[in-house]
C-alpha atoms as a PDB file:
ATOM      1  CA  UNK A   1       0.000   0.000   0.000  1.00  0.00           C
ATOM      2  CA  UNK A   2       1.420   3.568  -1.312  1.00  0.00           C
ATOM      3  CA  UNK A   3       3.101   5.365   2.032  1.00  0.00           C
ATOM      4  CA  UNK A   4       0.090   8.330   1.599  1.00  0.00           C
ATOM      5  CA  UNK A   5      -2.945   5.664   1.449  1.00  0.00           C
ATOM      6  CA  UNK A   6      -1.567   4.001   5.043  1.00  0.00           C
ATOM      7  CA  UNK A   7      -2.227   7.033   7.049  1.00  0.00           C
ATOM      8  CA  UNK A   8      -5.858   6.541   6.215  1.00  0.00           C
ATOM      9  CA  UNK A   9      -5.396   2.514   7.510  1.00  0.00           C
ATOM     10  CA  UNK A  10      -2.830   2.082  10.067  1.00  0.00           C
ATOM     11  CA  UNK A  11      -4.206   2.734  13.851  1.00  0.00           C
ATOM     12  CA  UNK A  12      -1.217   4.455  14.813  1.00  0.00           C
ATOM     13  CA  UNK A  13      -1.555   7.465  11.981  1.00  0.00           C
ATOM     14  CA  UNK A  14      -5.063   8.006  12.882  1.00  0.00           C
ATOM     15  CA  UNK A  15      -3.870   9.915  16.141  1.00  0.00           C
ATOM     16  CA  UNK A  16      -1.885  12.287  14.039  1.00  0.00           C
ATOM     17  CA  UNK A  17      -3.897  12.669  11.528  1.00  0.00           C
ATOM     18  CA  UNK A  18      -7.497  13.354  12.803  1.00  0.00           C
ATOM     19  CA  UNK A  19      -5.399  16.868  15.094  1.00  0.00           C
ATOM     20  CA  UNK A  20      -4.210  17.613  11.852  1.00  0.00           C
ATOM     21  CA  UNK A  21      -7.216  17.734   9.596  1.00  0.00           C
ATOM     22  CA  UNK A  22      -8.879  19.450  13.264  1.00  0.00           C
ATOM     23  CA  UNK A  23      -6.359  22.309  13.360  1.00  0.00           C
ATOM     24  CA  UNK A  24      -6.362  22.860   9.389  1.00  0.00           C
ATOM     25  CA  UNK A  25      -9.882  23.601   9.381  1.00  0.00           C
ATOM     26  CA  UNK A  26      -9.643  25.974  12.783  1.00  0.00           C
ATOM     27  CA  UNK A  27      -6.757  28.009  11.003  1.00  0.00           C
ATOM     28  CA  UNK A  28      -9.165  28.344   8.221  1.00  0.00           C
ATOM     29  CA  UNK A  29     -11.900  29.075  10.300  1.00  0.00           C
ATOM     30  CA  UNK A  30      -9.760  31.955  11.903  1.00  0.00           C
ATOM     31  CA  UNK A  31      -8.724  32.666   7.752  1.00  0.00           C
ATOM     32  CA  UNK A  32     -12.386  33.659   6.949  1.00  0.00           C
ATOM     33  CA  UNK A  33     -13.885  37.027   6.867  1.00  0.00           C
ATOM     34  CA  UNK A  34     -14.491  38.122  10.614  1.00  0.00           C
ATOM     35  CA  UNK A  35     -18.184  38.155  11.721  1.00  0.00           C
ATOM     36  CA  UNK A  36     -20.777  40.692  11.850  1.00  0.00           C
ATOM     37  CA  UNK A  37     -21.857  42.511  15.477  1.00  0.00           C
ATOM     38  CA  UNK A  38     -23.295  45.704  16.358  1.00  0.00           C
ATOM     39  CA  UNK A  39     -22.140  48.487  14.764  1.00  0.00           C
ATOM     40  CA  UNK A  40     -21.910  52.628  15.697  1.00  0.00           C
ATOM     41  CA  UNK A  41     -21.918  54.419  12.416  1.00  0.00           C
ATOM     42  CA  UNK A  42     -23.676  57.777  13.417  1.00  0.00           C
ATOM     43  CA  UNK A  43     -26.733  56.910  11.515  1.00  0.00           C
ATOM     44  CA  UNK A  44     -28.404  56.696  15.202  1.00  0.00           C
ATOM     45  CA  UNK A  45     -27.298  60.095  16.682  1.00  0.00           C
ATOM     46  CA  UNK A  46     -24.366  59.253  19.450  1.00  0.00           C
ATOM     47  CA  UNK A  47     -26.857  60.819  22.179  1.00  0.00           C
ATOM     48  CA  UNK A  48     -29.610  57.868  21.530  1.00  0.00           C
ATOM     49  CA  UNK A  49     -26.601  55.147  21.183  1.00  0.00           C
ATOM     50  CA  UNK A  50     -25.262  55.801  24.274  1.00  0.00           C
ATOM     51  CA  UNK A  51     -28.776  54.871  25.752  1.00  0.00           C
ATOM     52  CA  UNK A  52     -29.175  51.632  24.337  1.00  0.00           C
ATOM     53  CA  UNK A  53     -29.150  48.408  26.031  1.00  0.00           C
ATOM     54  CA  UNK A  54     -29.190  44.766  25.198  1.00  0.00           C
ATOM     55  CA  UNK A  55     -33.210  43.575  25.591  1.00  0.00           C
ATOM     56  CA  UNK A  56     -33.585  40.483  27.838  1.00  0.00           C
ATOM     57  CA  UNK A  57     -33.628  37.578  25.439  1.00  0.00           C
ATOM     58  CA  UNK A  58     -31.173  39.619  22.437  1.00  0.00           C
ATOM     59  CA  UNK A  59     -28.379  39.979  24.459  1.00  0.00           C
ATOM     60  CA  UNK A  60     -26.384  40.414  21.131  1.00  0.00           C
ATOM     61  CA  UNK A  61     -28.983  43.364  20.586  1.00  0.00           C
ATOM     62  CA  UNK A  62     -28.610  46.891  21.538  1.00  0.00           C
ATOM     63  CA  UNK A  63     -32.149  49.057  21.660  1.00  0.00           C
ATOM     64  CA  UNK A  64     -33.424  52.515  22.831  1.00  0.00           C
ATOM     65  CA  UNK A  65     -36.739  53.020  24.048  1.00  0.00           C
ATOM     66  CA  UNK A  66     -38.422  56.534  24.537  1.00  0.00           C
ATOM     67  CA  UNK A  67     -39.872  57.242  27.911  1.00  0.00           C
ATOM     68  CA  UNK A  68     -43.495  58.336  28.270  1.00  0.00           C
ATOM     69  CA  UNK A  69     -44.692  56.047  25.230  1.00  0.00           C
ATOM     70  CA  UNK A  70     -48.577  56.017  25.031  1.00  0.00           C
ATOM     71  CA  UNK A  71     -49.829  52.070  24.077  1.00  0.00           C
ATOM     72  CA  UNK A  72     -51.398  52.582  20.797  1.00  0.00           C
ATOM     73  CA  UNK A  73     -49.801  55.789  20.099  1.00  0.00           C
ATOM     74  CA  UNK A  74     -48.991  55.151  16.157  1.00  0.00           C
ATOM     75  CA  UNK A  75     -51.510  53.842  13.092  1.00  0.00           C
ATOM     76  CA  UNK A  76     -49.348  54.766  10.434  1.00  0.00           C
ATOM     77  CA  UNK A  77     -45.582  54.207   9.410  1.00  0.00           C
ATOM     78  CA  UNK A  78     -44.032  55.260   6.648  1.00  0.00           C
ATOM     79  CA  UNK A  79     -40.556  53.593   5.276  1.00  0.00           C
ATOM     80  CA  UNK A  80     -37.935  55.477   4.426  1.00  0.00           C
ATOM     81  CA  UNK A  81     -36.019  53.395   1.444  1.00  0.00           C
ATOM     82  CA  UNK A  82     -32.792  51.906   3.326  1.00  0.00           C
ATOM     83  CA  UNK A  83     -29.436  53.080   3.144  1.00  0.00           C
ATOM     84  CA  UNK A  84     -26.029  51.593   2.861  1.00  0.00           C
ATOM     85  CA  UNK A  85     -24.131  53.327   5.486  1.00  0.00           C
ATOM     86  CA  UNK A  86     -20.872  51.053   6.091  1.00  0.00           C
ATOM     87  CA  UNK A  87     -18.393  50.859   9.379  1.00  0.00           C
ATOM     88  CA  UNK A  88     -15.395  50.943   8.686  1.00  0.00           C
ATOM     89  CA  UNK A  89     -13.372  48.676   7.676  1.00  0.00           C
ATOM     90  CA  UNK A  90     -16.523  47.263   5.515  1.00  0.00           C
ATOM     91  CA  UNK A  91     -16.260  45.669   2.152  1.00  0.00           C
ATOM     92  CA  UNK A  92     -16.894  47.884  -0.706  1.00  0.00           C
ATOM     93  CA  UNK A  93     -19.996  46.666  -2.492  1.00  0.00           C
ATOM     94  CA  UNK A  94     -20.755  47.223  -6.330  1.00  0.00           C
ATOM     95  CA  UNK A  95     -23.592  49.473  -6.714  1.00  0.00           C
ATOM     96  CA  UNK A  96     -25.761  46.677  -8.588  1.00  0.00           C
ATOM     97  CA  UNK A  97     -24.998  44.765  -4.913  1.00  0.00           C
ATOM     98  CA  UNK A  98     -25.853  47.909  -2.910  1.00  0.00           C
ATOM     99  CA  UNK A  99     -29.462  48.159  -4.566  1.00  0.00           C
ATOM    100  CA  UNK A 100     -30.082  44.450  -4.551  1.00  0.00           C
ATOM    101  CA  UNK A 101     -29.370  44.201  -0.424  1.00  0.00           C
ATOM    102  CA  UNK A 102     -31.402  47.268   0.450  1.00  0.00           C
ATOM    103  CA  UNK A 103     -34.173  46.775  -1.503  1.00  0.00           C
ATOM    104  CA  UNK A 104     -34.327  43.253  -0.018  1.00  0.00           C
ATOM    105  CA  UNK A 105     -33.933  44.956   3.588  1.00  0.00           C
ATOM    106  CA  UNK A 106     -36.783  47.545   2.861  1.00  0.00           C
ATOM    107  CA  UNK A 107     -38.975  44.563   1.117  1.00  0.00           C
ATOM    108  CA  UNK A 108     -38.749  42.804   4.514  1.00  0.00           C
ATOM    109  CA  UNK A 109     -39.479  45.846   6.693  1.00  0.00           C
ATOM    110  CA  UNK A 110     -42.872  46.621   4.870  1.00  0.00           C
ATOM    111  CA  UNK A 111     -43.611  42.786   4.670  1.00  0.00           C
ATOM    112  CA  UNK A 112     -42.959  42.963   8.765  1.00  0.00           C
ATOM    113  CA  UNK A 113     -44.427  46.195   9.803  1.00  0.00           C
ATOM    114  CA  UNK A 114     -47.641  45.380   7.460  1.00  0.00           C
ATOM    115  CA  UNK A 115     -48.908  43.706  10.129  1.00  0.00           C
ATOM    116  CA  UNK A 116     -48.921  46.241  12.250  1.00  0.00           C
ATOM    117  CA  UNK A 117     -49.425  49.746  10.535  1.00  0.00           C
ATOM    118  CA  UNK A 118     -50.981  51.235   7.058  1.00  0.00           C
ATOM    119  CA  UNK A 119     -47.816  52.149   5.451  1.00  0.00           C
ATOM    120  CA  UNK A 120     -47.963  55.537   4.415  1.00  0.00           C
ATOM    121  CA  UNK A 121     -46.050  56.225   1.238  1.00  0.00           C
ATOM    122  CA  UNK A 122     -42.888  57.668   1.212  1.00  0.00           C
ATOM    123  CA  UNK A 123     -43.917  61.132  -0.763  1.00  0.00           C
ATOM    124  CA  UNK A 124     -46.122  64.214   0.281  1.00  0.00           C
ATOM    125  CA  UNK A 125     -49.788  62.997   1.223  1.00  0.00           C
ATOM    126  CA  UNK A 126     -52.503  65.327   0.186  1.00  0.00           C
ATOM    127  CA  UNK A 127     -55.634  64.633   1.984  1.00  0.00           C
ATOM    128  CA  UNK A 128     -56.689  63.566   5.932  1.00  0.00           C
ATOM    129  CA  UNK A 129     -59.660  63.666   7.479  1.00  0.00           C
ATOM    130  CA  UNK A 130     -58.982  66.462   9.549  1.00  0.00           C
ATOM    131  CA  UNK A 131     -57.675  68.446   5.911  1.00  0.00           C
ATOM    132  CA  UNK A 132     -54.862  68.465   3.523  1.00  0.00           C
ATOM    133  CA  UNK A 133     -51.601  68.290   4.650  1.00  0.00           C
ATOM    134  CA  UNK A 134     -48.219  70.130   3.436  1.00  0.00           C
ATOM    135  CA  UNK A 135     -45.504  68.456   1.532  1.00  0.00           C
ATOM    136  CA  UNK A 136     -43.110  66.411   3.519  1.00  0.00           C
ATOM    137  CA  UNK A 137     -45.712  66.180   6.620  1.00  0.00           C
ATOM    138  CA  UNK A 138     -47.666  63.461   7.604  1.00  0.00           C
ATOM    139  CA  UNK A 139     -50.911  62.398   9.773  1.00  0.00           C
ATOM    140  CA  UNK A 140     -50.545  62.276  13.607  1.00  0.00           C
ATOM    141  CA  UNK A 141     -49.936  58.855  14.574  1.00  0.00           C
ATOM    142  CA  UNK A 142     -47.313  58.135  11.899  1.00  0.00           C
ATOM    143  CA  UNK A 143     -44.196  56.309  12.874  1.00  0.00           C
ATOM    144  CA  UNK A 144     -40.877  57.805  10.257  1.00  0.00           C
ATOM    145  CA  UNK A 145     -38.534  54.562  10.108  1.00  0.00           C
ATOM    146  CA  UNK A 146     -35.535  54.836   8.568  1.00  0.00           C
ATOM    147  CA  UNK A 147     -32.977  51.700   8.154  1.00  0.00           C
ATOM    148  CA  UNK A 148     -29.138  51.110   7.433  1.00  0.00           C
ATOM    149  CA  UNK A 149     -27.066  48.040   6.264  1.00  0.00           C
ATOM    150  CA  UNK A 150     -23.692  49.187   8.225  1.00  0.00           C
ATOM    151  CA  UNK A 151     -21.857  45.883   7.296  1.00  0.00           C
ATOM    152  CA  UNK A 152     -22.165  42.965   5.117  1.00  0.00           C
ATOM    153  CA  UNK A 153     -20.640  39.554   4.415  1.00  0.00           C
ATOM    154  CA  UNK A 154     -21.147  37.039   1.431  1.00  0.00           C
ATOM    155  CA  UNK A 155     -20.838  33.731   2.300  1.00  0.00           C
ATOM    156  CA  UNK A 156     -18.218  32.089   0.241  1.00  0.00           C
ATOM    157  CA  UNK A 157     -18.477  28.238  -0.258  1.00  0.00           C
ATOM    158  CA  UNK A 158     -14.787  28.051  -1.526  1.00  0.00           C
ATOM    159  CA  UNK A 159     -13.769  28.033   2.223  1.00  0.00           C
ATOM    160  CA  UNK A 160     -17.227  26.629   3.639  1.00  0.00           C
ATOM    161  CA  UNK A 161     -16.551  23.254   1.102  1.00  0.00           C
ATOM    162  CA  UNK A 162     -13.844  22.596   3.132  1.00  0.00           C
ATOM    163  CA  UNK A 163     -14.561  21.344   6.838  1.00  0.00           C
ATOM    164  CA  UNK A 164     -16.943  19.121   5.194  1.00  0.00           C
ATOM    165  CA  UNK A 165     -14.119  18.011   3.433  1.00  0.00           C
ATOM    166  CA  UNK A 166     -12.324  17.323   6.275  1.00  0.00           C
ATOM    167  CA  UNK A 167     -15.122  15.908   8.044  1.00  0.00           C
ATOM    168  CA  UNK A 168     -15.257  12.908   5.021  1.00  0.00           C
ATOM    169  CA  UNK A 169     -11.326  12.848   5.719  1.00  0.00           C
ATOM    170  CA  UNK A 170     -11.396  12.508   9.236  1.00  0.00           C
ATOM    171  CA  UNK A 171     -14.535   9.098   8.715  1.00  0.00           C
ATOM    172  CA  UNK A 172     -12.044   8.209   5.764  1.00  0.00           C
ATOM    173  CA  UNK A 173      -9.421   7.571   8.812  1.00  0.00           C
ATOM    174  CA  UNK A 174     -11.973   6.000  11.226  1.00  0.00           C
ATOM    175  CA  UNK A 175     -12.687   9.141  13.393  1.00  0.00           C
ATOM    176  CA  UNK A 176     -14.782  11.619  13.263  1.00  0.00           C
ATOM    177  CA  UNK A 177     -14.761  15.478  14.023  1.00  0.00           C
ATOM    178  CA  UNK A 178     -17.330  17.796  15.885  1.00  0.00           C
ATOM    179  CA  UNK A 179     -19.141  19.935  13.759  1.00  0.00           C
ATOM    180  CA  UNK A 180     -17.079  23.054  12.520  1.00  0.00           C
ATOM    181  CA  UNK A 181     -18.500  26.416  11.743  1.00  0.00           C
ATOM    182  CA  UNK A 182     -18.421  27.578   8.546  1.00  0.00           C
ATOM    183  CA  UNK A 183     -15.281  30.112   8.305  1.00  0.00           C
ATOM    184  CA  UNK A 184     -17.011  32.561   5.479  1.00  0.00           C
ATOM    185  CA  UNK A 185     -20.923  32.078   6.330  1.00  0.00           C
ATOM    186  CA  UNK A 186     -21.433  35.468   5.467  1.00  0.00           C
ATOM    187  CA  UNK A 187     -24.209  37.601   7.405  1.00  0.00           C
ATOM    188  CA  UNK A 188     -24.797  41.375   7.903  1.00  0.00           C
ATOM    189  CA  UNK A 189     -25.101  44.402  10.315  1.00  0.00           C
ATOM    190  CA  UNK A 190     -27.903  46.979  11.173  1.00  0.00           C
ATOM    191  CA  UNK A 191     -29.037  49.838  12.592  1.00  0.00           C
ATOM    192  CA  UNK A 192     -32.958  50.987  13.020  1.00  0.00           C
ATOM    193  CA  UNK A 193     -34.622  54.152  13.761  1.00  0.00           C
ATOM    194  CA  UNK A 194     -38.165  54.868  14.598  1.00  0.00           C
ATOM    195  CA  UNK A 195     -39.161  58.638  15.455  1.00  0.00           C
ATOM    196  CA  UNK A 196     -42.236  60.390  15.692  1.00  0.00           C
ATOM    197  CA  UNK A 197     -43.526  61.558  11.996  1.00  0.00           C
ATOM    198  CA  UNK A 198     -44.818  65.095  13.155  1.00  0.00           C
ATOM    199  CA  UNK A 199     -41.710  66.071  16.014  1.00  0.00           C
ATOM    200  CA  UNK A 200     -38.991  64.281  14.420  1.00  0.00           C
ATOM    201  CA  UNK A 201     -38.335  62.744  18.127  1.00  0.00           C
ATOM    202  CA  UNK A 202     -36.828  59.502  18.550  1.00  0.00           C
ATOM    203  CA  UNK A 203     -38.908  56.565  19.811  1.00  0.00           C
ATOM    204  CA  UNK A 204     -37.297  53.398  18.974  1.00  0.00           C
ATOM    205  CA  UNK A 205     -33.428  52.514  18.098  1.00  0.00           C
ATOM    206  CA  UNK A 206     -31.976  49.091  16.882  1.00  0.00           C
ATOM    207  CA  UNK A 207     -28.450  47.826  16.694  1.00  0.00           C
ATOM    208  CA  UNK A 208     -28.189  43.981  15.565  1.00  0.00           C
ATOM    209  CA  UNK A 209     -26.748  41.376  13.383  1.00  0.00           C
ATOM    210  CA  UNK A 210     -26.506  38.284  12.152  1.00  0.00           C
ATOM    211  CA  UNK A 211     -24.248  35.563  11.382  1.00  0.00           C
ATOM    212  CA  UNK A 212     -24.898  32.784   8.702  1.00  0.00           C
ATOM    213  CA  UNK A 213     -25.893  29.213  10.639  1.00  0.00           C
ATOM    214  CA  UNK A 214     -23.831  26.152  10.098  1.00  0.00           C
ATOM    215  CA  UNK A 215     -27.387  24.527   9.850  1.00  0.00           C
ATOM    216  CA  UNK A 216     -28.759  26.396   7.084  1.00  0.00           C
ATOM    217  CA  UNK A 217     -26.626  24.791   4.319  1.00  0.00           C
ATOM    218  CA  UNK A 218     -28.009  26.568   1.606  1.00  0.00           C
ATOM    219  CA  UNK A 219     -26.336  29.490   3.138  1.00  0.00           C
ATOM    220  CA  UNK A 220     -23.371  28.385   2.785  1.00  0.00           C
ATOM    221  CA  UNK A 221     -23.492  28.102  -0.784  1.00  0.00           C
ATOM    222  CA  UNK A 222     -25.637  31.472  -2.248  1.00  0.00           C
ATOM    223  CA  UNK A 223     -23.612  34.197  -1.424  1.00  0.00           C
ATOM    224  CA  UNK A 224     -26.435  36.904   0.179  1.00  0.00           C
ATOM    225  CA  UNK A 225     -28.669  33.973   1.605  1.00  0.00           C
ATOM    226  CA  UNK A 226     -27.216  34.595   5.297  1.00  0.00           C
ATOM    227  CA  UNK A 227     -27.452  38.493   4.627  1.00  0.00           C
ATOM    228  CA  UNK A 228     -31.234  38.151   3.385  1.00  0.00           C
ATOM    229  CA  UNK A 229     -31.968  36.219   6.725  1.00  0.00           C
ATOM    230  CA  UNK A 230     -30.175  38.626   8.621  1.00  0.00           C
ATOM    231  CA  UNK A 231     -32.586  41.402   7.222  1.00  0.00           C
ATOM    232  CA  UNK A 232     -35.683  39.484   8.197  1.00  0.00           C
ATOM    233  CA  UNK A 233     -34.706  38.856  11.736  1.00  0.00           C
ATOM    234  CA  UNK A 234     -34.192  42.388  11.941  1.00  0.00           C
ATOM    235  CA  UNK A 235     -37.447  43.375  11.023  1.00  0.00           C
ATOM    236  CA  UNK A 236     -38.881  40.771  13.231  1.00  0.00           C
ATOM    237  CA  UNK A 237     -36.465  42.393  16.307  1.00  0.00           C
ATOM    238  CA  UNK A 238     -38.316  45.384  15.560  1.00  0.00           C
ATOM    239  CA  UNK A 239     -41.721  44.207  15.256  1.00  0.00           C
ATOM    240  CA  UNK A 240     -40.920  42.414  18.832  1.00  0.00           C
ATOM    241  CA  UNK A 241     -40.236  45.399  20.489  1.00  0.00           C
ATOM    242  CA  UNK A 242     -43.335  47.661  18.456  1.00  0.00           C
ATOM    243  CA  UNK A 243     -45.445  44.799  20.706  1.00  0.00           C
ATOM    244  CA  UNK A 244     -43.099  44.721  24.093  1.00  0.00           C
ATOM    245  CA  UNK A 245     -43.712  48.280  24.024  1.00  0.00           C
ATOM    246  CA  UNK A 246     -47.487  48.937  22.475  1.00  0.00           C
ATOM    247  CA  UNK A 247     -46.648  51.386  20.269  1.00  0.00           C
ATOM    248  CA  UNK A 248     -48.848  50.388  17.226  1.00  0.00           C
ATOM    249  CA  UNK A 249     -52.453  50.739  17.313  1.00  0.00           C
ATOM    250  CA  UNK A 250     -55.108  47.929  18.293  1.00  0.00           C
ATOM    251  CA  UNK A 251     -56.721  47.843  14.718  1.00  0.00           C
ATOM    252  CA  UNK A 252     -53.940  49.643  12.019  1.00  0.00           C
ATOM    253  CA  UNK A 253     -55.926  47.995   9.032  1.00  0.00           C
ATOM    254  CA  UNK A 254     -58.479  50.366   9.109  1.00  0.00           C
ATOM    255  CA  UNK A 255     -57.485  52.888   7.082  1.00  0.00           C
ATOM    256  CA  UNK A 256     -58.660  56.809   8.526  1.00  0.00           C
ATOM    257  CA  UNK A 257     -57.782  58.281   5.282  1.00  0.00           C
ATOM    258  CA  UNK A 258     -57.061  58.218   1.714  1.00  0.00           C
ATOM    259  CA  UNK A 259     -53.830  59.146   0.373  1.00  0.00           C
ATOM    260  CA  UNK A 260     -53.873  60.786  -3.167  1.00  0.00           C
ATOM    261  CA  UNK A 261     -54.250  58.560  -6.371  1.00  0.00           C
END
């Protein structure tokens, strides 16, 4: 049997060989592109940052509440289209790649929030029940959000092929290895805003992330598929908190007025 084939067969190689294959794929784990967290890129002014916390059960999560927040306070909320607004240190993303990942953040915002307002549309409204409103203003009881992608990953299955590789190495040689996260799963960071329509007053802040899953294979293949879950999630962190906190209105489907057409 050829020298490189009796690793694989001879007892006393496996013990070298399974810590070999076991610190090749940590060293490429370490290789990959660093992970996402929470990120401070002035798109939420300093003064609301600094009053953020981490929400019991997202204690990756950093949010600001306003104080004084009347349950049911907000029917309306209008979505202001999403920004890229990178840390530093962020990869530079082609424009065609800017416009697909917010478009797919502001898509899952309205999808979310849906639920739980009328969304308002972005431009002047002209008519209210109580009268016609000015450009740029909008009924009481509208919520302004405005959204950032500060940082963004693509997963890259070049370097995610390999601890599976490894993995049918390490059975190849009679052991086995404990599951080893992806080193490029890709993922992305971002900051929320919620203020009051009318004073322009903050209500609600959001700082969170997300990391791609070593469950969700797919993931580890497309390269925006952990990004496009991290959007969703946060949309669903803010829709948790809208509830935790009562802001939106018991019955938001019932339109009080008609915008123009």
């Amino acid at each position: 049997m050829p020298p490189h084939f009796s690793l694989f067969a001879r007892p006393s190689s496996r013990g070298f060989f399974l810590p070999l294959i076991l610190s090749c794929a940590g060293a490429l784990a370490l290789s990959g592109c660093a992970g996402q967290k929470t990120t401070q890129t002035g798109f939420i002014a300093p003064q609301t940052y600094a009053q953020m916390v981490h929400p019991k059960g997202h204690a990756d999560d950093l949010v600001y509440i306003a104080s004084g927040l009347q349950p049911g306070a907000y029917r309306y909320a209008v979505i202001d289209p999403v920004l890229w607004h990178p840390v530093n240190k962020a990869p530079v993303l082609r424009p065609e790649v800017q416009a697909r990942m917010t478009e797919a953040f502001e898509s899952e915002l309205r999808k979310t929030l849906k639920e739980d307002f009328q969304i308002l549309p972005v431009g002047p409204l002209a008519t209210a029940p109580s009268g016609a409103f000015s450009a740029g203003t909008f009924p009481p009881g509208t919520l302004r959000i405005s959204a950032a992608i500060t940082n963004l990953r693509r997963s890259k299955w070049y370097y995610n092929a390999l601890p599976i590789v490894a993995g049918f190495a390490a059975g190849a040689a009679g052991g086995g290895l404990p599951p080893i996260p992806p080193p490029a799963p890709g993922g992305a960071s971002e900051e929320l805003l919620a203020t009051d329509a009318m004073t322009g007053a903050p209500v609600l802040a959001i700082a969170t992330y997300n990391n791609g899953m070593p469950w969700n294979m797919v993931g580890q293949w497309l390269p925006y598929a952990h990004a496009r879950r991290a959007f969703h999630l946060a949309a669903l962190l803010m829709k948790e908190e809208v509830h935790k906190t009562g802001l939106a209105s018991a019955s938001p489907a019932q339109p009080a007025w008609k915008s123009p057409t």
